[in-house]
C-alpha atoms as a PDB file:
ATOM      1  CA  UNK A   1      80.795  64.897  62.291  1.00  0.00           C
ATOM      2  CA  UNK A   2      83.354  62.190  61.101  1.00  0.00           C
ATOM      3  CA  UNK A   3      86.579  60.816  62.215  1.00  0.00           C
ATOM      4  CA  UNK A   4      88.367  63.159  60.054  1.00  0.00           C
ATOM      5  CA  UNK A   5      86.415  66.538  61.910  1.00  0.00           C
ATOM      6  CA  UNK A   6      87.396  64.513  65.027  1.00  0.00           C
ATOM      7  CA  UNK A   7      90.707  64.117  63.984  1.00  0.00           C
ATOM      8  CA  UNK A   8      91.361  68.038  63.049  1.00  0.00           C
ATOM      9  CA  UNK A   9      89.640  69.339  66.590  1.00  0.00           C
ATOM     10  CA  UNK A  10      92.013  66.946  68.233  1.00  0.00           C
ATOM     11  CA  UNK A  11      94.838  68.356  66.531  1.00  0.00           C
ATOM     12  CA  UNK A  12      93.130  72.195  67.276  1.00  0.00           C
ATOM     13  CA  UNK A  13      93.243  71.173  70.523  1.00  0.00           C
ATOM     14  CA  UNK A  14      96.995  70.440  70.681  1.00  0.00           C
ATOM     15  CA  UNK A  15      97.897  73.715  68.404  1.00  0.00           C
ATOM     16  CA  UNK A  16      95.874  75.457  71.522  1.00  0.00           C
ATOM     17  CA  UNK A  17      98.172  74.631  74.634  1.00  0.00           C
ATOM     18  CA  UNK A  18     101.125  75.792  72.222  1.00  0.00           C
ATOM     19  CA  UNK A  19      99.365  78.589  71.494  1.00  0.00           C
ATOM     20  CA  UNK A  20      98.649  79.469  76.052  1.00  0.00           C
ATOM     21  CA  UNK A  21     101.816  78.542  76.475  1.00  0.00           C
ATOM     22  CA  UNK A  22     103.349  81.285  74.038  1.00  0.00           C
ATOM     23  CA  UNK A  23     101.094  83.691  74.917  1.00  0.00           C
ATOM     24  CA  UNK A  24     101.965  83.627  78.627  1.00  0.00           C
ATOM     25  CA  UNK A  25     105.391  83.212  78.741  1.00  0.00           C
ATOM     26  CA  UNK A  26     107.891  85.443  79.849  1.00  0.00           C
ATOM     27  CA  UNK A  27     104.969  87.587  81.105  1.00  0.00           C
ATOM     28  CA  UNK A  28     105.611  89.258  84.245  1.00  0.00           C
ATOM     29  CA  UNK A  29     103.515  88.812  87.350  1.00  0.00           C
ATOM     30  CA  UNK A  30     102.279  92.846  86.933  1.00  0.00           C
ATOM     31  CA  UNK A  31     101.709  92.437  83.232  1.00  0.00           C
ATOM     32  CA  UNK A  32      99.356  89.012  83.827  1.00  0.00           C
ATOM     33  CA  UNK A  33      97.101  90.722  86.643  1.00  0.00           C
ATOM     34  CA  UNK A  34      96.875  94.306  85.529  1.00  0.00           C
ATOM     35  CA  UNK A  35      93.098  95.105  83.841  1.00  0.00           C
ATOM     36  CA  UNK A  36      92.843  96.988  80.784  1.00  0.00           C
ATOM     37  CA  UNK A  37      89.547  98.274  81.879  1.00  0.00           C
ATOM     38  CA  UNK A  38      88.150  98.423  85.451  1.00  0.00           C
ATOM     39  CA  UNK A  39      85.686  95.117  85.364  1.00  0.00           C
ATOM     40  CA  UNK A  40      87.744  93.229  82.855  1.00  0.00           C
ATOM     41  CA  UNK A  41      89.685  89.716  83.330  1.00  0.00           C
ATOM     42  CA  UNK A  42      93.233  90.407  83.969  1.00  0.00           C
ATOM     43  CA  UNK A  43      95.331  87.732  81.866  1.00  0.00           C
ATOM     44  CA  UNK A  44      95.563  85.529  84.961  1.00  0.00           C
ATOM     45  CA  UNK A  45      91.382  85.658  85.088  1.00  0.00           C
ATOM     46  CA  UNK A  46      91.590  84.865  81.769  1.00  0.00           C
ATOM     47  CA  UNK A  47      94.073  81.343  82.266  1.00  0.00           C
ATOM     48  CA  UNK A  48      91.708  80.661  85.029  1.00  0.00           C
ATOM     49  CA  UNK A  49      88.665  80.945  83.126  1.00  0.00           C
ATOM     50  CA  UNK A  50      90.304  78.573  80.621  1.00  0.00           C
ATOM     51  CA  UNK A  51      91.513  76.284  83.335  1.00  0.00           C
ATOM     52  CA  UNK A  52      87.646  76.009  84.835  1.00  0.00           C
ATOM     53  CA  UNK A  53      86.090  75.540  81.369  1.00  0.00           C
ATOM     54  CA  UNK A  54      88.578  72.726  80.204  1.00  0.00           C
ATOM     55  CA  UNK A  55      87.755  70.976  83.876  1.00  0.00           C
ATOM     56  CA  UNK A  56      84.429  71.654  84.491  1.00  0.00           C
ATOM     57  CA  UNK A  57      83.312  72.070  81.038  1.00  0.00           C
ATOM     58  CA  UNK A  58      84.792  70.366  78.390  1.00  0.00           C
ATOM     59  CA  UNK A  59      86.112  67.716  80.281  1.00  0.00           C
ATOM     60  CA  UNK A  60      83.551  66.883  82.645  1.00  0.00           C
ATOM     61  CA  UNK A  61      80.240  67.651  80.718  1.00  0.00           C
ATOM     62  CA  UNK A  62      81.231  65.310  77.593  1.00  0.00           C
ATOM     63  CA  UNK A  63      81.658  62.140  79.804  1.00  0.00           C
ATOM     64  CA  UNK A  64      79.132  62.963  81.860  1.00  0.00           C
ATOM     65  CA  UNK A  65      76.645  62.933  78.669  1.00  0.00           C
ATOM     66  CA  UNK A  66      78.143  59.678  77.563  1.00  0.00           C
ATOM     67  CA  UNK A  67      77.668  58.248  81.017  1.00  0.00           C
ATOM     68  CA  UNK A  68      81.556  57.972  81.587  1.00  0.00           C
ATOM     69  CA  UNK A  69      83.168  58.428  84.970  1.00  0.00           C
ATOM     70  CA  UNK A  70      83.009  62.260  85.227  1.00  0.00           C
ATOM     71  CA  UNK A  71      83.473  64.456  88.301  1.00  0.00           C
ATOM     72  CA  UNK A  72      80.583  64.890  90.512  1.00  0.00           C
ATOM     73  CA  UNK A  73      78.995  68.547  89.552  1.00  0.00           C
ATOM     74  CA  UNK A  74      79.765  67.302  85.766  1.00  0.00           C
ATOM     75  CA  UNK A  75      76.138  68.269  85.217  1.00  0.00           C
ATOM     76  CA  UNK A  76      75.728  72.096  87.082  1.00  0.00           C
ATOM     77  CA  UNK A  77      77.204  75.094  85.606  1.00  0.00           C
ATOM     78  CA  UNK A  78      80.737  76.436  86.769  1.00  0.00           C
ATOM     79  CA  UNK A  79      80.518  80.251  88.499  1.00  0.00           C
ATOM     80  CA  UNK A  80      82.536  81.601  86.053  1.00  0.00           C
ATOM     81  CA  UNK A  81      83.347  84.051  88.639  1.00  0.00           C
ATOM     82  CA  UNK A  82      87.475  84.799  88.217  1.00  0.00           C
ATOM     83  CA  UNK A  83      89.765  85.590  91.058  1.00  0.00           C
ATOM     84  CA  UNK A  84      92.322  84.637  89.919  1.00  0.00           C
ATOM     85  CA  UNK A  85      94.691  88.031  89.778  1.00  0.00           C
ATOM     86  CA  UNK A  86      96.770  86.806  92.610  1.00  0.00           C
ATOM     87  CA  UNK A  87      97.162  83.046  91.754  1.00  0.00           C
ATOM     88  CA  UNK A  88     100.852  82.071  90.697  1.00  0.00           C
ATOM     89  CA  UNK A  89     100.505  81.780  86.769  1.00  0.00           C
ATOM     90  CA  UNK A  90     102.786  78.662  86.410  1.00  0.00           C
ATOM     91  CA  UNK A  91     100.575  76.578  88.463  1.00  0.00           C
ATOM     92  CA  UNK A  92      97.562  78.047  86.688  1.00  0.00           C
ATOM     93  CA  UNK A  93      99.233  77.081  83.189  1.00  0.00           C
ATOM     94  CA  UNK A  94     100.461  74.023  84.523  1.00  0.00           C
ATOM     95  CA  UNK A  95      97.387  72.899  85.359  1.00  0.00           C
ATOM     96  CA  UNK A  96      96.023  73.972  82.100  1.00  0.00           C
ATOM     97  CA  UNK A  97      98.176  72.047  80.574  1.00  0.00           C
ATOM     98  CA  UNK A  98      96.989  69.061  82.684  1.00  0.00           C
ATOM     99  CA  UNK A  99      93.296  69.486  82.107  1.00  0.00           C
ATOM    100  CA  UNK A 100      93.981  69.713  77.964  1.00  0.00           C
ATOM    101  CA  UNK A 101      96.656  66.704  78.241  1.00  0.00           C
ATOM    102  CA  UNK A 102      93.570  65.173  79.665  1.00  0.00           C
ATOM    103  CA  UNK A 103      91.230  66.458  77.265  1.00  0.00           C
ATOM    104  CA  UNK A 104      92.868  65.362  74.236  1.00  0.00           C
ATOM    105  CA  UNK A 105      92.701  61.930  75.091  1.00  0.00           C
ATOM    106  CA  UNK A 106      88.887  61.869  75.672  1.00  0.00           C
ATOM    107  CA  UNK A 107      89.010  63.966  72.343  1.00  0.00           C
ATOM    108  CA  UNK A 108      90.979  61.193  70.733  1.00  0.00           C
ATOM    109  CA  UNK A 109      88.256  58.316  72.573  1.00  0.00           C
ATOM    110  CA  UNK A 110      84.830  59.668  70.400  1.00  0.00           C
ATOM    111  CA  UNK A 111      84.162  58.778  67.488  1.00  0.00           C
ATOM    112  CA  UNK A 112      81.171  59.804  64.917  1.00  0.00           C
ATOM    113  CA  UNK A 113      78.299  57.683  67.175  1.00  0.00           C
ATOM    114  CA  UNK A 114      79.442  59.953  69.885  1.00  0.00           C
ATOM    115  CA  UNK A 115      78.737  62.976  68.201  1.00  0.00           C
ATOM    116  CA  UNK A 116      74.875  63.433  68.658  1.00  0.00           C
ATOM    117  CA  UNK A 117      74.806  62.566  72.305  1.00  0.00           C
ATOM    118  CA  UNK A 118      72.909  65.414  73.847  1.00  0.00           C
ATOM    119  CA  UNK A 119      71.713  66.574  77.404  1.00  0.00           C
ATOM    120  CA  UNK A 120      69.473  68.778  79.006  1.00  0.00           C
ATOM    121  CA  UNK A 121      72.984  69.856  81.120  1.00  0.00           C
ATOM    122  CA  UNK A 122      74.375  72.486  78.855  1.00  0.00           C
ATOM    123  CA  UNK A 123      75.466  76.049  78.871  1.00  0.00           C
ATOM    124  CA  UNK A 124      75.782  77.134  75.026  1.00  0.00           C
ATOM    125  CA  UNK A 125      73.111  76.360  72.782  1.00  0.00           C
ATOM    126  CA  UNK A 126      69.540  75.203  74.753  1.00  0.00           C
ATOM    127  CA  UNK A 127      68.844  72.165  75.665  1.00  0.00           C
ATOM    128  CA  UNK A 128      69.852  69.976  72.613  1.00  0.00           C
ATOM    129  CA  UNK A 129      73.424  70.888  72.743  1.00  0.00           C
ATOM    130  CA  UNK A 130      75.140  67.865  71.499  1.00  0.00           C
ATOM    131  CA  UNK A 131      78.605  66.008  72.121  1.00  0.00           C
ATOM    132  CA  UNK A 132      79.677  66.995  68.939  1.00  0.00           C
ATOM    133  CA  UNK A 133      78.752  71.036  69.698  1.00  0.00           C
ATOM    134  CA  UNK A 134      80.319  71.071  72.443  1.00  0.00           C
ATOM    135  CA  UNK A 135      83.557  69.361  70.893  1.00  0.00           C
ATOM    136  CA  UNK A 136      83.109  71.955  67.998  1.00  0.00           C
ATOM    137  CA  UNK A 137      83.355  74.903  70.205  1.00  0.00           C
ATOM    138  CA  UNK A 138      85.871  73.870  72.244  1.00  0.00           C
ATOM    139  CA  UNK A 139      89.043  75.064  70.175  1.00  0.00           C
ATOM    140  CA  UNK A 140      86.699  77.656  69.631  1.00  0.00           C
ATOM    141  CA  UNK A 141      86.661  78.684  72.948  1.00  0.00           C
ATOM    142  CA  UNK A 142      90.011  78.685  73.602  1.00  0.00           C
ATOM    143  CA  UNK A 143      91.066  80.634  70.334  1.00  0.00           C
ATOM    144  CA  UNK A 144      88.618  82.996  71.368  1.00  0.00           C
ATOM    145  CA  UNK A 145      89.850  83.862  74.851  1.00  0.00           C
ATOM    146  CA  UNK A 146      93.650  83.833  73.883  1.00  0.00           C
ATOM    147  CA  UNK A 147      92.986  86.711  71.528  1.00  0.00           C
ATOM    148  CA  UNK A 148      91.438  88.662  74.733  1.00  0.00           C
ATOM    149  CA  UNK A 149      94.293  87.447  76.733  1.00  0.00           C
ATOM    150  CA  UNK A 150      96.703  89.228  74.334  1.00  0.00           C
ATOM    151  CA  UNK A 151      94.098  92.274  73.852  1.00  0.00           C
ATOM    152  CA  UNK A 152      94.922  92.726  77.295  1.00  0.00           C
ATOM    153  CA  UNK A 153      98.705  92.198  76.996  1.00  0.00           C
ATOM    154  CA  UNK A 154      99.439  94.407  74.255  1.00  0.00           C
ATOM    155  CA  UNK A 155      97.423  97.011  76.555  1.00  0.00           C
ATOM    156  CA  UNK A 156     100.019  96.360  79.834  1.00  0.00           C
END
């Protein structure tokens, strides 16, 4: 991966808090927690999910690997476990917003040496995920939950 694959996941990155931001405003509260299907994220679970992975994911497991300050638990997986139907949705997109403000910089600070730092402390692809996977999937991820978010929407 080179600066200019850096560069565009950067700039994916930035395109994605546009993109949470327009798909949950001017929600209601009852449209963002109402299920599509009994067991399914709500859109709030959804957010939340996205607000965990960008903290305790993205933007603690890549310094961690580099040996950067990162928050302690930067190497154990997050529960994934989503309760987040009754949380106010501002502060959960607010925070979001946060987290990726914060994750574009550290986005902006790797460069192509960075790329094939890898660590046994990974979640996606066994255990020679590299930096540069993880920064791959990362837009990735976000694209990818978005479209459930407004799967579940269009359904309230």
């Amino acid at each position: 991966m080179d600066e200019q694959d850096i560069s565009r996941i950067v700039a994916e990155l930035e395109a994605g808090l546009v993109d949470v931001r327009r798909t949950f405003a001017g929600r209601t509260d009852d449209e963002l927690r109402r299920h599509r299907l009994a067991g399914d994220w709500c859109a709030k679970q959804i957010l939340g999910h996205l607000v965990e992975a960008e903290g305790e994911v993205f933007g603690a497991l890549i310094p961690g690997m580099l040996g950067r300050e990162a928050p302690p638990g930067w190497d154990r997986p997050p529960s994934m476990v989503r309760d987040d139907c009754g949380s106010d949705a501002a502060s959960l997109l607010a925070r979001f917003a946060a987290l990726r403000a914060r994750g574009v910089a550290l986005a902006r600070s790797l460069g192509p040496a960075h790329m094939t730092v890898t660590s046994e402390r990974n979640w996606h692809r066994g255990p020679t995920e590299s930096v540069g996977d993880l920064l791959s999937h990362w837009p990735e991820h976000t694209s990818e939950h978005l479209a459930q978010a407004r799967e579940v929407l269009r359904a309230a």
